[in-house]
N, C-alpha and C. Protein backbone atom coordinates (compact mmCIF):
# COMPACT_ATOMS: atom_id res chain seq x y z
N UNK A 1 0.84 -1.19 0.00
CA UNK A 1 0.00 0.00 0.00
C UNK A 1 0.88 1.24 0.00
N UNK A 2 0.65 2.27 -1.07
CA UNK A 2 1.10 3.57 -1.03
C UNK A 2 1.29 4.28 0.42
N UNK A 3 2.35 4.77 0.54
CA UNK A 3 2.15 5.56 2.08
C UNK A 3 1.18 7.00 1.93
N UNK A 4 0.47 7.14 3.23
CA UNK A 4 -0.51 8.33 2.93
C UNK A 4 -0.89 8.76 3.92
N UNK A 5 -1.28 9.98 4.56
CA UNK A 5 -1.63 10.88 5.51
C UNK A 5 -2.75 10.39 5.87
N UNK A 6 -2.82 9.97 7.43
CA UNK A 6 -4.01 10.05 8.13
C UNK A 6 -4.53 11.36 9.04
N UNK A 7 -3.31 11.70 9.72
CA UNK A 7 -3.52 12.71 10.66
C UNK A 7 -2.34 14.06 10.75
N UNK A 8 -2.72 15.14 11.09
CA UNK A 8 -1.53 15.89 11.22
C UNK A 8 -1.73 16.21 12.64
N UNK A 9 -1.12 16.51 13.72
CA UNK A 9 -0.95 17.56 14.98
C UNK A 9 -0.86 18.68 15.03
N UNK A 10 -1.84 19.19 15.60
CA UNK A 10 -1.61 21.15 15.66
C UNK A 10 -1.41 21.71 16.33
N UNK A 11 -0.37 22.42 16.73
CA UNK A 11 -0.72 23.06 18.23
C UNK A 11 -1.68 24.34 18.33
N UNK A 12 -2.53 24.20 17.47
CA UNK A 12 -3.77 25.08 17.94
C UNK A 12 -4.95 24.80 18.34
N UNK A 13 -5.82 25.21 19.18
CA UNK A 13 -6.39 25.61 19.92
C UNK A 13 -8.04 24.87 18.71
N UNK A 14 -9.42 24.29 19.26
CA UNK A 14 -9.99 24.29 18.03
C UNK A 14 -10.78 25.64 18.05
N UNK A 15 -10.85 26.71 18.80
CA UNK A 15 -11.44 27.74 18.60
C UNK A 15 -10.76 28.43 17.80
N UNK A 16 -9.71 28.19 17.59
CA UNK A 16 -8.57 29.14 16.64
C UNK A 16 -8.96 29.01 15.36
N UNK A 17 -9.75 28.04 14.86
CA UNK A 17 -10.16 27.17 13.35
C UNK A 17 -11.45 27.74 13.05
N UNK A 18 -12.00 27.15 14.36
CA UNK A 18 -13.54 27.63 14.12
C UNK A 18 -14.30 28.98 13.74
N UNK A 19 -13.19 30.10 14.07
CA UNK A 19 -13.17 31.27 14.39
C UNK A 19 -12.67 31.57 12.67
N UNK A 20 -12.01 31.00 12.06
CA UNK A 20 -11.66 31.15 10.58
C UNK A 20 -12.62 30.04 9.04
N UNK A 21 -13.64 29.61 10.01
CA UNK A 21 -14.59 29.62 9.00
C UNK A 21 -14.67 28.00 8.34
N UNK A 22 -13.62 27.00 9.70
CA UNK A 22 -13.41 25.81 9.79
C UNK A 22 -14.48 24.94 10.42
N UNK A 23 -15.50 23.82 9.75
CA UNK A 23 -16.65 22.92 10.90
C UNK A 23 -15.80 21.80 11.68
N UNK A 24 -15.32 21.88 12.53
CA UNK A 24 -14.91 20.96 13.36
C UNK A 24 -16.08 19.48 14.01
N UNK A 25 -15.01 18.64 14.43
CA UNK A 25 -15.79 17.46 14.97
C UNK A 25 -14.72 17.25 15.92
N UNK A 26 -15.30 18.07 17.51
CA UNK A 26 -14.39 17.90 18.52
C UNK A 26 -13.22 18.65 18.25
N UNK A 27 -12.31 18.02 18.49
CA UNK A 27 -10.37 18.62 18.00
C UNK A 27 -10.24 18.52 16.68
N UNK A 28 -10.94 17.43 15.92
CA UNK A 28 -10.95 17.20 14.86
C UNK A 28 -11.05 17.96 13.62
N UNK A 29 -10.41 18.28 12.64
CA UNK A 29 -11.36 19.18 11.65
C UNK A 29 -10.63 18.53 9.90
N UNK A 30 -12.07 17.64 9.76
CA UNK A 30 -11.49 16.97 8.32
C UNK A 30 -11.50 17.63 7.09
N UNK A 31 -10.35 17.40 6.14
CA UNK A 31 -10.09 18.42 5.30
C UNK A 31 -9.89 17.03 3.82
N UNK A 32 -10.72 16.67 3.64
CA UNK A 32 -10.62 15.89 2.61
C UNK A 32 -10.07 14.74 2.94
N UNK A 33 -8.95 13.68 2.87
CA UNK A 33 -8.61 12.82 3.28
C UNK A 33 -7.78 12.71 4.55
N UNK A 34 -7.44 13.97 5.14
CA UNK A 34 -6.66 13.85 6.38
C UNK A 34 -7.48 14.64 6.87
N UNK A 35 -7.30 13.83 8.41
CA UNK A 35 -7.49 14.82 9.12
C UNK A 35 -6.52 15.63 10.08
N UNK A 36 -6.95 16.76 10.42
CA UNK A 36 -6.39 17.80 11.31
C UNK A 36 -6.77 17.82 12.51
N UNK A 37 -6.18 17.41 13.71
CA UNK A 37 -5.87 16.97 15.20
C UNK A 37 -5.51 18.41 15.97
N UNK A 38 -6.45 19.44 16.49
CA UNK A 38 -6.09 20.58 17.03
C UNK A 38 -5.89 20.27 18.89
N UNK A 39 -4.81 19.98 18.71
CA UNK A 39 -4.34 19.40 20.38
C UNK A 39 -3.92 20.50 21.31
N UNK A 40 -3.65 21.95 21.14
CA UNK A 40 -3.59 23.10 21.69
C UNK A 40 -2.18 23.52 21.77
N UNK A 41 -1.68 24.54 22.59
CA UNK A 41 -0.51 24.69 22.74
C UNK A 41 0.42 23.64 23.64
N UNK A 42 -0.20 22.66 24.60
CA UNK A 42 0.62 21.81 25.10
C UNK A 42 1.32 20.71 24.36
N UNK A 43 0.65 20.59 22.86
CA UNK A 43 1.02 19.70 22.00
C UNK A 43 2.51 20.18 21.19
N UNK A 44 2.94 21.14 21.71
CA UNK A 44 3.90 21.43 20.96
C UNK A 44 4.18 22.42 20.32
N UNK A 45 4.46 22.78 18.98
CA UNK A 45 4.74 24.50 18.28
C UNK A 45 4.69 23.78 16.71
N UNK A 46 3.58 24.20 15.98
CA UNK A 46 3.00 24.52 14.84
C UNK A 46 2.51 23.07 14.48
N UNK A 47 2.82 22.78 13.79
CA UNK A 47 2.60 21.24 13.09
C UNK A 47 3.70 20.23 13.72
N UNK A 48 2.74 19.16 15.08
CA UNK A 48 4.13 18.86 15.98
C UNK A 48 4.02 17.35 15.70
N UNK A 49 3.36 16.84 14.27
CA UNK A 49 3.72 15.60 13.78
C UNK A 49 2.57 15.64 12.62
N UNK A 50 3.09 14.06 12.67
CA UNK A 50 1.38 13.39 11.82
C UNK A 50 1.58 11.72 11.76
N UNK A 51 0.61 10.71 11.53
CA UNK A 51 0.39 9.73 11.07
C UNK A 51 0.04 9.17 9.92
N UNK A 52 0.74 8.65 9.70
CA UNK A 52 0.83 7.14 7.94
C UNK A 52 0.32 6.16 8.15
N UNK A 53 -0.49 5.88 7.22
CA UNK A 53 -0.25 4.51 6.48
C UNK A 53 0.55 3.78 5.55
N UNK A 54 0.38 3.01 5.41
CA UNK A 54 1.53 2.28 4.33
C UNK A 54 3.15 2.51 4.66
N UNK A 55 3.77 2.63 5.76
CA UNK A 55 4.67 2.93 6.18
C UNK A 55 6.11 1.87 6.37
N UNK A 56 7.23 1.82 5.73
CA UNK A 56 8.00 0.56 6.32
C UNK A 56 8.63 1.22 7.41
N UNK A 57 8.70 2.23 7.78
CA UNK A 57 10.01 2.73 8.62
C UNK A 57 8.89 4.38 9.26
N UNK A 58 9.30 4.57 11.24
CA UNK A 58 8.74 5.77 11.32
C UNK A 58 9.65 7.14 11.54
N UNK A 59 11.51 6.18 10.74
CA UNK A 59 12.34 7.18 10.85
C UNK A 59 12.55 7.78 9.91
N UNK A 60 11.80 9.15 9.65
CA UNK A 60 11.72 10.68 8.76
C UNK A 60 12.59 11.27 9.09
N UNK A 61 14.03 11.45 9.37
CA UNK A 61 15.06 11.94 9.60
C UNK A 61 14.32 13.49 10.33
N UNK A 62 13.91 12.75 11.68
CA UNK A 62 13.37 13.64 12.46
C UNK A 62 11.92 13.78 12.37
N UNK A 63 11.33 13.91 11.31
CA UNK A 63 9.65 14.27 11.79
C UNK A 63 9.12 13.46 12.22
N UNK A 64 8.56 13.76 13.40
CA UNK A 64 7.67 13.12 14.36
C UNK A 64 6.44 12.45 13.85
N UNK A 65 6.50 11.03 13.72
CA UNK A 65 5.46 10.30 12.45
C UNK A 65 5.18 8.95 13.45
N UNK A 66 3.45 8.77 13.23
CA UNK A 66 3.49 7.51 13.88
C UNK A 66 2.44 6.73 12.56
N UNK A 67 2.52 5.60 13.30
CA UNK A 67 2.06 4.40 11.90
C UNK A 67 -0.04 4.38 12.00
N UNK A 68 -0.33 4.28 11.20
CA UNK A 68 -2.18 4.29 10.93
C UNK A 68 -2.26 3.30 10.11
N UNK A 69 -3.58 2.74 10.37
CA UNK A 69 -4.21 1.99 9.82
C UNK A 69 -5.26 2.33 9.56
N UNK A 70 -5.65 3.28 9.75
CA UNK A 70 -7.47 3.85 9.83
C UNK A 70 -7.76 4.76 8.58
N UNK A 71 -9.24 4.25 8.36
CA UNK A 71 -9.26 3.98 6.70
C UNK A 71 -9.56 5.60 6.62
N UNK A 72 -9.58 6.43 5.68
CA UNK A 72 -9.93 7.99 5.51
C UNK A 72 -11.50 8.58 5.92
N UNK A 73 -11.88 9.47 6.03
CA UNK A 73 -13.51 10.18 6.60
C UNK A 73 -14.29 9.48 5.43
N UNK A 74 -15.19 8.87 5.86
CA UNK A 74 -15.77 8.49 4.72
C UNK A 74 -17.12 9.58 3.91
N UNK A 75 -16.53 10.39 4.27
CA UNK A 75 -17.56 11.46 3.55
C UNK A 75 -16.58 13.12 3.95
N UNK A 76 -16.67 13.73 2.85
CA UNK A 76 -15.75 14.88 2.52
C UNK A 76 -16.54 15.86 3.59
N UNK A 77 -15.83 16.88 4.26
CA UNK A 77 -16.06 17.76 5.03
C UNK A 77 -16.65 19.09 3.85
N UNK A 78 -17.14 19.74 4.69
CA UNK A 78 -18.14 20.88 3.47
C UNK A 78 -18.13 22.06 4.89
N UNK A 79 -16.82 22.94 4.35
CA UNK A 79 -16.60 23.82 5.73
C UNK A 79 -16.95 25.46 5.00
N UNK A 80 -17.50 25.87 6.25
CA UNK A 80 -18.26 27.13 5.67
C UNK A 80 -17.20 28.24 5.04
N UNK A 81 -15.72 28.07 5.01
CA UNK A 81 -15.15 29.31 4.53
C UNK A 81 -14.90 28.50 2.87
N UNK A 82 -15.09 27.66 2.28
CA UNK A 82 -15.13 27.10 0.99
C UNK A 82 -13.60 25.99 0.99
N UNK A 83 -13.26 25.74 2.39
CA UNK A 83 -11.63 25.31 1.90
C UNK A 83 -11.86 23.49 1.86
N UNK A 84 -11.28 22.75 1.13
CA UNK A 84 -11.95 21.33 0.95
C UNK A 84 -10.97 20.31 1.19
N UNK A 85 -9.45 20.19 1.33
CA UNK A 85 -8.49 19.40 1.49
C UNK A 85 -6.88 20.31 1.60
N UNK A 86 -6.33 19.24 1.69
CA UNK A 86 -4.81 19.64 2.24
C UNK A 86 -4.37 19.54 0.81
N UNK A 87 -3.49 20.49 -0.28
CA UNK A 87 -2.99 20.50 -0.90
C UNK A 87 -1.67 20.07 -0.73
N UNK A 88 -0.72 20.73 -0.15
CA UNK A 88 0.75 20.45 0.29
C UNK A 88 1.09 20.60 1.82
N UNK A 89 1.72 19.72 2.47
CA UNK A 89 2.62 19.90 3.72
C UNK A 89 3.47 20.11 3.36
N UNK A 90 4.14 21.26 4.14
CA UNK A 90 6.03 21.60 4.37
C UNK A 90 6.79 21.15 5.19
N UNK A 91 7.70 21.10 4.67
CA UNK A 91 8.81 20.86 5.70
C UNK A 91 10.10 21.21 5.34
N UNK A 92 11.32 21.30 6.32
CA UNK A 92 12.30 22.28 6.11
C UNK A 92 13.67 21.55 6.48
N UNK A 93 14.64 21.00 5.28
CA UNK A 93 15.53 20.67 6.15
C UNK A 93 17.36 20.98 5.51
N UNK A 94 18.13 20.88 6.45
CA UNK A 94 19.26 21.16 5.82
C UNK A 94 19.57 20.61 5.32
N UNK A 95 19.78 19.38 4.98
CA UNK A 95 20.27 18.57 4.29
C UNK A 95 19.37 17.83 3.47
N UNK A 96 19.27 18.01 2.10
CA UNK A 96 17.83 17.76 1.40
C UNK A 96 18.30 16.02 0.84
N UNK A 97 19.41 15.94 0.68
CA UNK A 97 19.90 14.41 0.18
C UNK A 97 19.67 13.27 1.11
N UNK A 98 19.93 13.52 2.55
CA UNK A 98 19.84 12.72 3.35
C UNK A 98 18.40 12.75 3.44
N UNK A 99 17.64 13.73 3.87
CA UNK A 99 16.42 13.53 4.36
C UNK A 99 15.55 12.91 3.13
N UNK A 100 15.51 13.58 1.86
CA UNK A 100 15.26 12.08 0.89
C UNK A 100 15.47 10.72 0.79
N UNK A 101 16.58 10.43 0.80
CA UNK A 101 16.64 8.77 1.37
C UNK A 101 16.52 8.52 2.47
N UNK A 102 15.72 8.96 3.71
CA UNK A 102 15.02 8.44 4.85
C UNK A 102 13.73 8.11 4.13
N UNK A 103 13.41 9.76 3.82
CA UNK A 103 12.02 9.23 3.63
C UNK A 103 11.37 8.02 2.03
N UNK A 104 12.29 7.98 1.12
CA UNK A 104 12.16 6.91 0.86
C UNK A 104 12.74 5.31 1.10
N UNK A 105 13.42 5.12 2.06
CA UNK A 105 13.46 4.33 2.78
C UNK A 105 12.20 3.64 3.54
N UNK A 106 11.80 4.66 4.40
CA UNK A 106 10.58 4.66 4.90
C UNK A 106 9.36 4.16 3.80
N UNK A 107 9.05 4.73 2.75
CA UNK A 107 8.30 4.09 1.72
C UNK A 107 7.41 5.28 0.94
N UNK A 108 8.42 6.41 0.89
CA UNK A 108 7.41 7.71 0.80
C UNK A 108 7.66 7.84 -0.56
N UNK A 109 6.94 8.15 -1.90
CA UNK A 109 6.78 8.06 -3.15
C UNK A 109 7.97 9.64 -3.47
N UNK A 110 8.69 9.31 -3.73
CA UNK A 110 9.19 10.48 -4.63
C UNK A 110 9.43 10.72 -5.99
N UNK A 111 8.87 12.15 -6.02
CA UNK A 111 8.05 12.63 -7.70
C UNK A 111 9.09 13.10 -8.47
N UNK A 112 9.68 13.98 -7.50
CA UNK A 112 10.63 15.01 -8.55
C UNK A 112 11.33 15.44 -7.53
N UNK A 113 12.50 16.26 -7.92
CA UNK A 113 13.43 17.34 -7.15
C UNK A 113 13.34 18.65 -8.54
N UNK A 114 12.97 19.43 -7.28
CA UNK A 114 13.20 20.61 -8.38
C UNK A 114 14.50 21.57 -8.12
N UNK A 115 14.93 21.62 -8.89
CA UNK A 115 16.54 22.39 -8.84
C UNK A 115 16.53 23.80 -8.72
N UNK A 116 15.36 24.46 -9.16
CA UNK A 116 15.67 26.23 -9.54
C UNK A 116 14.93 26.71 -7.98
N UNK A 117 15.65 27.83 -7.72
CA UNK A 117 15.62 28.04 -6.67
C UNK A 117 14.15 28.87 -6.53
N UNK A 118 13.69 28.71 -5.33
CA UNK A 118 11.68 29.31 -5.09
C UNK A 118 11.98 31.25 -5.10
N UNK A 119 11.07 31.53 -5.26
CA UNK A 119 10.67 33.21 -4.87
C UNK A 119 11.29 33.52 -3.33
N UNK A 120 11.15 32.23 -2.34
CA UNK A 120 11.32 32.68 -1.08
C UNK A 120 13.12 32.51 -0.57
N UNK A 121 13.99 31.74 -1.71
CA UNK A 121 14.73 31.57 -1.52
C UNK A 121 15.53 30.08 -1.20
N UNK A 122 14.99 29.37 -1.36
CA UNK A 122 14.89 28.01 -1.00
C UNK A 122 15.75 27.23 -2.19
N UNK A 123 16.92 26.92 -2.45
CA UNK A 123 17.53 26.46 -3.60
C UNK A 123 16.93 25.31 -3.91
N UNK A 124 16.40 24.49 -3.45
CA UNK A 124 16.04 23.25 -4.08
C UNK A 124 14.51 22.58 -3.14
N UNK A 125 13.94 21.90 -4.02
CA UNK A 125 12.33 21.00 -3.22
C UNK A 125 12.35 19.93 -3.77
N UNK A 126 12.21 19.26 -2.54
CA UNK A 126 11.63 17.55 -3.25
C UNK A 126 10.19 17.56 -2.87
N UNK A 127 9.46 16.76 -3.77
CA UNK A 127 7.89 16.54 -3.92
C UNK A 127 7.73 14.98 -3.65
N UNK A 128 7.04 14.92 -2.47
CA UNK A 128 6.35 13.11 -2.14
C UNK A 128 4.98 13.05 -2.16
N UNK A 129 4.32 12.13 -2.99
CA UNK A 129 2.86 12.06 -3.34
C UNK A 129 2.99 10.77 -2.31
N UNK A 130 1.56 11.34 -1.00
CA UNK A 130 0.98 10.95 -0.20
C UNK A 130 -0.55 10.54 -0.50
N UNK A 131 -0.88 10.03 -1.20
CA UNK A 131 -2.15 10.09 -1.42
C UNK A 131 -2.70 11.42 -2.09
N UNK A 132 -3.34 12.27 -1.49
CA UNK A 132 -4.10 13.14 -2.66
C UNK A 132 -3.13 14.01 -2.20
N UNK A 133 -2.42 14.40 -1.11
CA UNK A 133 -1.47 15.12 -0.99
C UNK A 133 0.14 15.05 -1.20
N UNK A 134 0.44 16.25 -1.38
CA UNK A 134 1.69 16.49 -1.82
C UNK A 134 2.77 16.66 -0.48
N UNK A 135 4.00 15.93 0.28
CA UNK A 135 4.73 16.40 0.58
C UNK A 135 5.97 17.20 -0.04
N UNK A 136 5.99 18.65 0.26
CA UNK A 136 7.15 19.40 -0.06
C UNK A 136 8.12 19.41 0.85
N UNK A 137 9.68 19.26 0.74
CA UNK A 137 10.59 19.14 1.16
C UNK A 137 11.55 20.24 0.81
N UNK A 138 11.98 21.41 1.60
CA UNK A 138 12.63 22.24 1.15
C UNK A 138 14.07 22.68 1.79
N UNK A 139 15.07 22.48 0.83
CA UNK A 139 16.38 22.59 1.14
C UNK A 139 16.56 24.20 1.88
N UNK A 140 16.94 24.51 3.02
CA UNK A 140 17.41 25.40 3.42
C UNK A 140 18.67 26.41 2.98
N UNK A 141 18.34 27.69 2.99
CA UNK A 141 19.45 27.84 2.01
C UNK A 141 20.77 28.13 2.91
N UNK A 142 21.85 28.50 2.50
CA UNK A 142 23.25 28.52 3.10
C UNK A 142 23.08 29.06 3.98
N UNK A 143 22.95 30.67 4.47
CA UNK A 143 22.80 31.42 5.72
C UNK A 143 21.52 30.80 6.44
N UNK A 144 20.92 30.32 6.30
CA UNK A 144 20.11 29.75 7.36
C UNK A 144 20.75 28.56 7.62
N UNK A 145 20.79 27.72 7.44
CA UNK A 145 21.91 26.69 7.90
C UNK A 145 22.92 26.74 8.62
N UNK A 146 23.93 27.68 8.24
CA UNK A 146 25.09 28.52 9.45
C UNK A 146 24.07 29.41 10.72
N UNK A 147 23.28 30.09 10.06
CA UNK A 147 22.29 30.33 11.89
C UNK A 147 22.28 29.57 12.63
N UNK A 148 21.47 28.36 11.76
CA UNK A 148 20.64 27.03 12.82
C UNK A 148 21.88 26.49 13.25
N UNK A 149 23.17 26.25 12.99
CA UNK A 149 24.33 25.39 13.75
C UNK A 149 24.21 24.50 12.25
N UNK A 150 24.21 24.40 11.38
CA UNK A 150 24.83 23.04 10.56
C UNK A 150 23.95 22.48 9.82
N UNK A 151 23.78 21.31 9.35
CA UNK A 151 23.62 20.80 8.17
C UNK A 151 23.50 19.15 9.24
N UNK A 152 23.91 19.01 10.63
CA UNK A 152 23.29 18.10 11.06
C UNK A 152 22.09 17.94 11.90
N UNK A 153 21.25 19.05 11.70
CA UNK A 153 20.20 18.81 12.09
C UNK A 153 19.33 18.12 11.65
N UNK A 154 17.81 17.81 12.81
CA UNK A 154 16.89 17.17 11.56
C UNK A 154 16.19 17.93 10.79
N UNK A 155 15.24 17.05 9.68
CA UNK A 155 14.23 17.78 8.72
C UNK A 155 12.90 18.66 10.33
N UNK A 156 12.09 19.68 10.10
CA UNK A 156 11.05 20.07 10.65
C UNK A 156 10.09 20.19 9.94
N UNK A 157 8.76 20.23 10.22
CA UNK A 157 8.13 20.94 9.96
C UNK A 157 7.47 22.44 10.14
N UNK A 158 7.13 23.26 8.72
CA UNK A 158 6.80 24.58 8.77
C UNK A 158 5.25 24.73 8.68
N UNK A 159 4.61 23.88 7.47
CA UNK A 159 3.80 24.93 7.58
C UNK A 159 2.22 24.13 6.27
N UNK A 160 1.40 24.76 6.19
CA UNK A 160 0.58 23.64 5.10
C UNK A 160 -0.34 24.80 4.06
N UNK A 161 -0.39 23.43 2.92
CA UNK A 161 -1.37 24.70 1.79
C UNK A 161 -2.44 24.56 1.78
N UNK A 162 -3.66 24.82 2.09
CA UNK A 162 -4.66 24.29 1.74
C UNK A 162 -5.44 24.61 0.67
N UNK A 163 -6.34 24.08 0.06
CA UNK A 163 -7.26 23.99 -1.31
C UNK A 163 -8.27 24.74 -1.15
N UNK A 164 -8.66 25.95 -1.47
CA UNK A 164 -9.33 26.69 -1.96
C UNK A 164 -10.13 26.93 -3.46
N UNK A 165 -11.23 26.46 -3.62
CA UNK A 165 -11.12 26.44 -5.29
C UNK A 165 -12.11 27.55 -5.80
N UNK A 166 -12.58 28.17 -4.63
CA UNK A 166 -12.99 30.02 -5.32
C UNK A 166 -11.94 30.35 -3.96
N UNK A 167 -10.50 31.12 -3.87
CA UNK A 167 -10.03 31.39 -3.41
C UNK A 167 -10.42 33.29 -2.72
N UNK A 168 -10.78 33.57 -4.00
CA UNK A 168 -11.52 34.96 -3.90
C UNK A 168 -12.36 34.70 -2.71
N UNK A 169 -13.83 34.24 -3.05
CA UNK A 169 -14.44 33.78 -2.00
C UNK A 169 -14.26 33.83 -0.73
N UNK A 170 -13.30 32.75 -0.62
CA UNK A 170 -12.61 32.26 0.87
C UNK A 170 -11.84 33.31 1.35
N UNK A 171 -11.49 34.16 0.78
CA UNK A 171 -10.60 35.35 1.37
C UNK A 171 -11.81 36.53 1.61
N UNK A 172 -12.63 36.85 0.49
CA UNK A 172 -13.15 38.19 1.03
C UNK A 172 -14.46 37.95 2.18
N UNK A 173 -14.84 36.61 2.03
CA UNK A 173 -16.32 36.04 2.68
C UNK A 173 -15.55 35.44 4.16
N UNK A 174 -14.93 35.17 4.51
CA UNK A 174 -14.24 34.18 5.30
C UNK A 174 -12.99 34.74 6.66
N UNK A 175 -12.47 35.21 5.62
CA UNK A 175 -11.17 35.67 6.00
C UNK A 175 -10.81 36.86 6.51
N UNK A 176 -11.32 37.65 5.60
CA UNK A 176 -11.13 39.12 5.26
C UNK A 176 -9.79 39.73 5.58
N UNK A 177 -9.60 40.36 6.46
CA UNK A 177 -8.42 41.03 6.96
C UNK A 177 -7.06 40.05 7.14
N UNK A 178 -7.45 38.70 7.46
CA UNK A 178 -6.54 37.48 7.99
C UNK A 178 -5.87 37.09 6.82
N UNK A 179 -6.21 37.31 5.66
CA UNK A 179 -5.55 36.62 4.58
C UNK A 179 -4.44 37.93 3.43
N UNK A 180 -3.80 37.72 3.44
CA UNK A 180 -2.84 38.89 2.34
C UNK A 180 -3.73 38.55 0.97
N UNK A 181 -3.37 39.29 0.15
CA UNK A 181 -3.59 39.83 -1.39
C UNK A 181 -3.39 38.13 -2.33
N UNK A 182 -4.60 38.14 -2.99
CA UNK A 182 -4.50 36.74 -3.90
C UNK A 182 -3.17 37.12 -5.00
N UNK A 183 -2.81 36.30 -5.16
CA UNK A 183 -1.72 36.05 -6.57
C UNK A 183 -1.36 35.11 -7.17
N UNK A 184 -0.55 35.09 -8.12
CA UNK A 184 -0.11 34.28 -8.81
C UNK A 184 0.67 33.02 -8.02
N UNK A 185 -0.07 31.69 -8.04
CA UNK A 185 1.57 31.00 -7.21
C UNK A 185 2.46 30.64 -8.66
N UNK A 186 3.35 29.50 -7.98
CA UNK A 186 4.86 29.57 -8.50
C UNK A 186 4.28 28.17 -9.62
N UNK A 187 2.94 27.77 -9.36
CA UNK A 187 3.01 26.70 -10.02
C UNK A 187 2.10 27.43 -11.59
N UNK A 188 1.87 27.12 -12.34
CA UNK A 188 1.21 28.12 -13.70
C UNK A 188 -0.43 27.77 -13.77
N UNK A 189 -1.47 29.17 -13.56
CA UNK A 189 -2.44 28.70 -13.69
C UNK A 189 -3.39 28.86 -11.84
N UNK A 190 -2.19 28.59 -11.31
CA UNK A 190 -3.19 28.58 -9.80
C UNK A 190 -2.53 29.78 -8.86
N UNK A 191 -3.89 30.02 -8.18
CA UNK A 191 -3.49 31.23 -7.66
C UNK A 191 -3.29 30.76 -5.88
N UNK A 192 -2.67 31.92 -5.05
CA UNK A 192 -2.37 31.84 -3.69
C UNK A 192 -2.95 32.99 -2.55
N UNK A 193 -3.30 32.25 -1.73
CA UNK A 193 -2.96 33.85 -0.82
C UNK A 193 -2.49 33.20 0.75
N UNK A 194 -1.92 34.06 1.47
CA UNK A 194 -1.28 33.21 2.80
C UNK A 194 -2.20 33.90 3.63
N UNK A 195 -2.25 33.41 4.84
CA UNK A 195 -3.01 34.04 6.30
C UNK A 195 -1.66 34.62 7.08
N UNK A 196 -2.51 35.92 7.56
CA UNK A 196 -1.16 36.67 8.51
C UNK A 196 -1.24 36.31 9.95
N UNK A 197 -0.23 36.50 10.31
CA UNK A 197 -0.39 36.20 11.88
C UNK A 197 -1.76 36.59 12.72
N UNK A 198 -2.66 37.73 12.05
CA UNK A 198 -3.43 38.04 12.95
C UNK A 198 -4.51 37.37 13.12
N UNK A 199 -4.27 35.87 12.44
CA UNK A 199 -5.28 34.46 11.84
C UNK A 199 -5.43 33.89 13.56
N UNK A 200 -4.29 34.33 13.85
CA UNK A 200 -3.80 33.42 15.30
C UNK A 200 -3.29 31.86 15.36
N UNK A 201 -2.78 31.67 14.31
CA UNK A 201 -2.67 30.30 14.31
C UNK A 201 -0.98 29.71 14.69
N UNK A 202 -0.90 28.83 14.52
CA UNK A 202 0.65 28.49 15.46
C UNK A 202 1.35 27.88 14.38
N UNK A 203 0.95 28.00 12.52
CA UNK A 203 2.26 27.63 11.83
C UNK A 203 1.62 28.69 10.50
N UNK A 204 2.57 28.28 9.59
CA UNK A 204 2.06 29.16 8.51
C UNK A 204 1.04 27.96 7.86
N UNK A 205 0.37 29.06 7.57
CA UNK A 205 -1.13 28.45 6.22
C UNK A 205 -0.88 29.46 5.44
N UNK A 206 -1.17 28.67 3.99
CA UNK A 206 -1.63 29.29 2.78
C UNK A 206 -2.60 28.75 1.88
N UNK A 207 -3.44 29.83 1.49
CA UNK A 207 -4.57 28.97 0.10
C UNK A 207 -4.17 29.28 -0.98
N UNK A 208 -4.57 27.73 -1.49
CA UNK A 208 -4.01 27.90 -3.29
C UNK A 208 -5.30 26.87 -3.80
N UNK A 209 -5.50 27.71 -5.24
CA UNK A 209 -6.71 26.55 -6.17
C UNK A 209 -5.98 25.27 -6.57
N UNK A 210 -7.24 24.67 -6.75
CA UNK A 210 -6.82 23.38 -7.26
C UNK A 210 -6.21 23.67 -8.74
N UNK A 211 -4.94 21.93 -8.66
CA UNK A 211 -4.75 21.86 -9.91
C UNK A 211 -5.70 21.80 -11.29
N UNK A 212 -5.47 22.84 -12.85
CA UNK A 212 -6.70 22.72 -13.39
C UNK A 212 -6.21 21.20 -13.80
């Protein structure tokens, strides 16, 4: 079996969600095939894991990953700000070679490496298809690496995209003030907008449309 996202960890709060236009079930708040686990601030700082299926190995050269068996929501969530699934998880690490062969070791599908460096600065991304989602893997660039102490640290996680497919919508009906200016993303065809801190949330989010 393909490896694939059951759960992520949040360290937010579920009023923090609900308050942005998210229908929760309990802590819970399902976003298409994963769900989202809002365990509060004692759980940790931003996105403080998640759970797989299809897994040979739960060593992610550092991310905090435990093993699932539990089959997906069997019926799609329909949340009042228009947002419908997890497009991409992030994650951030110095050493983008090693942390690729963990995670395919482990049994995680890898798509591509992209070589040209992002808008934000990021020289290189690897892409792992999780089921309907995308893990992004992003090489840290040189001066952040000499900050953090080195190149032997582990991979972390930053941050997630979610699917918006009237993004307009979801920003002016939903959001309003919480979300920056729609634009162009980096991929051709789909657009973005990120939430600002004043969202209150404990990692970065961004909305982007679906692939056409």
């Amino acid at each position: 079996m393909a490896a694939s996202i059951d759960e992520l960890t949040v360290a937010d709060s579920p009023g923090a969600w609900e308050a942005l236009g998210f229908e929760l079930d309990g802590d819970l708040c399902p976003l298409g095939e994963v769900r989202i686990r809002l365990a509060g601030p004692d759980a940790g700082r931003g996105l403080a894991g998640w759970s797989l299926r299809g897994l040979e190995s739960t060593e992610l050269d550092g991310l905090p990953t435990a093993r699932s068996d539990r089959e997906p929501p069997a019926e799609a969530a329909t949340h009042p700000n228009g947002v419908t699934a997890i497009d991409h998880v992030v994650a951030i690490t110095p050493a983008l070679e090693r942390t690729v062969a963990a995670l395919q070791a482990a049994g995680l599908d890898l798509r591509r490496i992209r070589e040209e460096p992002t808008p934000a600065g990021a020289p290189r991304q690897a892409f792992f298809r999780l089921g309907p989602t995308i893990l992004e893997v992003v090489q840290e660039p040189e001066e952040a690496i000499e900050r953090g102490g080195g190149r032997d640290r582990p991979a972390f996680f930053w941050g997630l995209a979610l699917t918006a497919p009237d993004i307009e919508a979801t920003v002016a009906a939903a959001l309003g003030e919480h979300a920056g200016e729609v634009r162009p993303a980096v991929q051709p065809g789909r657009r973005i907008a990120t939430l600002r801190r004043s969202a209150g949330l404990a990692l970065p989010v961004a909305l982007i449309t679906p692939h056409s």
